[in-house]
Every structure is written in structure tokens, then in C-alpha cells.
C-alpha atoms as a PDB file:
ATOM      1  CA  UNK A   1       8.460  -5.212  -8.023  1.00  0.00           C
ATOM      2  CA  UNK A   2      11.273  -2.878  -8.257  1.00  0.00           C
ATOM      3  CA  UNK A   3       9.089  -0.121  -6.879  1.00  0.00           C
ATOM      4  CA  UNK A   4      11.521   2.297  -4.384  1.00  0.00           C
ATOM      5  CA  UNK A   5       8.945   1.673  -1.835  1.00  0.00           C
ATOM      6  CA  UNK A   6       9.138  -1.784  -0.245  1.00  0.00           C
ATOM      7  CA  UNK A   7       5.334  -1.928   1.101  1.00  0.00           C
ATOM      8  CA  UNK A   8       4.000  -1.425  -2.616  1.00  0.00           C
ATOM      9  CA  UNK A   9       6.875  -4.176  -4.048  1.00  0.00           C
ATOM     10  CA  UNK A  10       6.114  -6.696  -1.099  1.00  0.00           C
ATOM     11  CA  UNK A  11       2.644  -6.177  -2.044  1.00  0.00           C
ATOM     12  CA  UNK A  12       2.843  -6.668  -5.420  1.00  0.00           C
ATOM     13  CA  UNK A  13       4.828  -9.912  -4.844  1.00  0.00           C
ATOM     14  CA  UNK A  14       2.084 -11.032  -2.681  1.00  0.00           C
ATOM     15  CA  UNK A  15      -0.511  -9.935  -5.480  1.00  0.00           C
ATOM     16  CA  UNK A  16       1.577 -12.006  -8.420  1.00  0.00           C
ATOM     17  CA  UNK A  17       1.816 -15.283  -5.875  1.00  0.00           C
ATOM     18  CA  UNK A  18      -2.138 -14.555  -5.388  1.00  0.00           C
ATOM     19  CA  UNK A  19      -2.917 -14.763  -9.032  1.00  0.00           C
ATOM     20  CA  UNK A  20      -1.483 -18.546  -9.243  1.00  0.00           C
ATOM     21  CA  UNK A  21      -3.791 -19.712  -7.100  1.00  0.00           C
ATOM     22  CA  UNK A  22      -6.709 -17.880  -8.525  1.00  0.00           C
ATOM     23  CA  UNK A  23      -8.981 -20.833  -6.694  1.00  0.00           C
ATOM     24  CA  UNK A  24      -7.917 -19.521  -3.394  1.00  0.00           C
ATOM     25  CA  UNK A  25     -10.904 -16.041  -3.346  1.00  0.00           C
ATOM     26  CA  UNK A  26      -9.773 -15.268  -0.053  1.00  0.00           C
ATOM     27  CA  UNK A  27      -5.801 -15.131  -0.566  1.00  0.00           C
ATOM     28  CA  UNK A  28      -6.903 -12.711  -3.505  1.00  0.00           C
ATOM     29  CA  UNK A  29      -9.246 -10.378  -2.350  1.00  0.00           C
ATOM     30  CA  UNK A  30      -6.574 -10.205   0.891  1.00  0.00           C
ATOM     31  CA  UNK A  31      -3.218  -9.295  -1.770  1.00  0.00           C
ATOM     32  CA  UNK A  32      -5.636  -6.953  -3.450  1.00  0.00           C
ATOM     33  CA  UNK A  33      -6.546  -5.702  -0.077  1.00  0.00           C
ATOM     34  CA  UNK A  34      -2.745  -4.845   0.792  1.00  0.00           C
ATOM     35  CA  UNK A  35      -1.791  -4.018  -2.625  1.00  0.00           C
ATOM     36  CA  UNK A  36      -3.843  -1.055  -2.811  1.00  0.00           C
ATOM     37  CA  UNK A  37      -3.978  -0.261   0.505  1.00  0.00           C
ATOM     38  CA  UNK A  38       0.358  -0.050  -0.186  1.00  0.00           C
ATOM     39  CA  UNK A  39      -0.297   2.515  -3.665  1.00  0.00           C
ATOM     40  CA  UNK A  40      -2.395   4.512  -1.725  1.00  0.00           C
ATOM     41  CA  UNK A  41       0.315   5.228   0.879  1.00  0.00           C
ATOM     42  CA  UNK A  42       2.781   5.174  -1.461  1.00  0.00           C
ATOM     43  CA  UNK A  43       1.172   7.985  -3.727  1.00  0.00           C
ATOM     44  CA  UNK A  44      -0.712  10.006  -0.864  1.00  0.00           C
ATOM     45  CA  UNK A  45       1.533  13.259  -0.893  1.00  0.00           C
ATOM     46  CA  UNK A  46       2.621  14.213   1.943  1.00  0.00           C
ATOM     47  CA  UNK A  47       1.551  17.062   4.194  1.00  0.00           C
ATOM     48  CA  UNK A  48       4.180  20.216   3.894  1.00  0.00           C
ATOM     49  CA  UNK A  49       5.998  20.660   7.230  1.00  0.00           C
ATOM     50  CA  UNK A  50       3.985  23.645   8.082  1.00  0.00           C
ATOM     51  CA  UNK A  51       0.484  21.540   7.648  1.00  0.00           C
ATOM     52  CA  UNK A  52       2.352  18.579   9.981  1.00  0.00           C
ATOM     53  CA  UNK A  53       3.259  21.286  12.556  1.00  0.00           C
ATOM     54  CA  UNK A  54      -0.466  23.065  12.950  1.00  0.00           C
ATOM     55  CA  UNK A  55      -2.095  19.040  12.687  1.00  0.00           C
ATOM     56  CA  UNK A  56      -0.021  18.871  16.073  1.00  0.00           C
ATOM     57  CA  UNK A  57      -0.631  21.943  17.656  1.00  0.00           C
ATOM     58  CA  UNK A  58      -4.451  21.587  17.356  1.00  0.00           C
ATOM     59  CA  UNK A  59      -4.655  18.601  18.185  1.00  0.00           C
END
């Protein structure tokens, strides 16, 4: 939860409080929804400057 990127540690606070009510299927699957929807943002690398600028400039 100390993660430097507050999406993934909000998510994984959602994820722990999730896992206490394990009778609650929907509350899961939807923390373990956000949770790894948060990683994947979190550890996508980012385009260089050079890629962002040509994304733009064709599009």
C-alpha cells in the first residue's frame, strides 16, 4: 500500500477490504477489476517524447 503510485495503493486497499468479505463475489471480482487494471497503468512504460509527438501529428 505504500506503492508511489496512488491508483495501484488505493487499489490495493480496496483489494485487502475485498478479501474480508470473500462472500461478497461481486465486490471481489470489481477490486480485482481495478487492481489490475491500476498495475497495468502503473507498469505500462511510457511512450518516449518523440513517439508522443508523431501519435499527435498523425492523428
Amino acid at each position: 500500500m505504500r506503492y508511489p503510485d496512488p491508483a495501484v495503493a488505493a487499489a490495493t486497499e480496496q483489494m485487502l477490504n475485498a478479501c474480508g468479505n470473500v462472500e461478497n463475489a461481486a465486490s471481489l471480482e470489481a477490486a480485482l477489476e481495478a487492481f489490475g487494471q491500476a498495475v497495468r497503468a502503473a507498469t505500462t512504460p511510457r511512450l518516449s517524447w518523440w513517439a508522443r509527438r508523431r501519435a499527435v501529428q498523425a492523428g
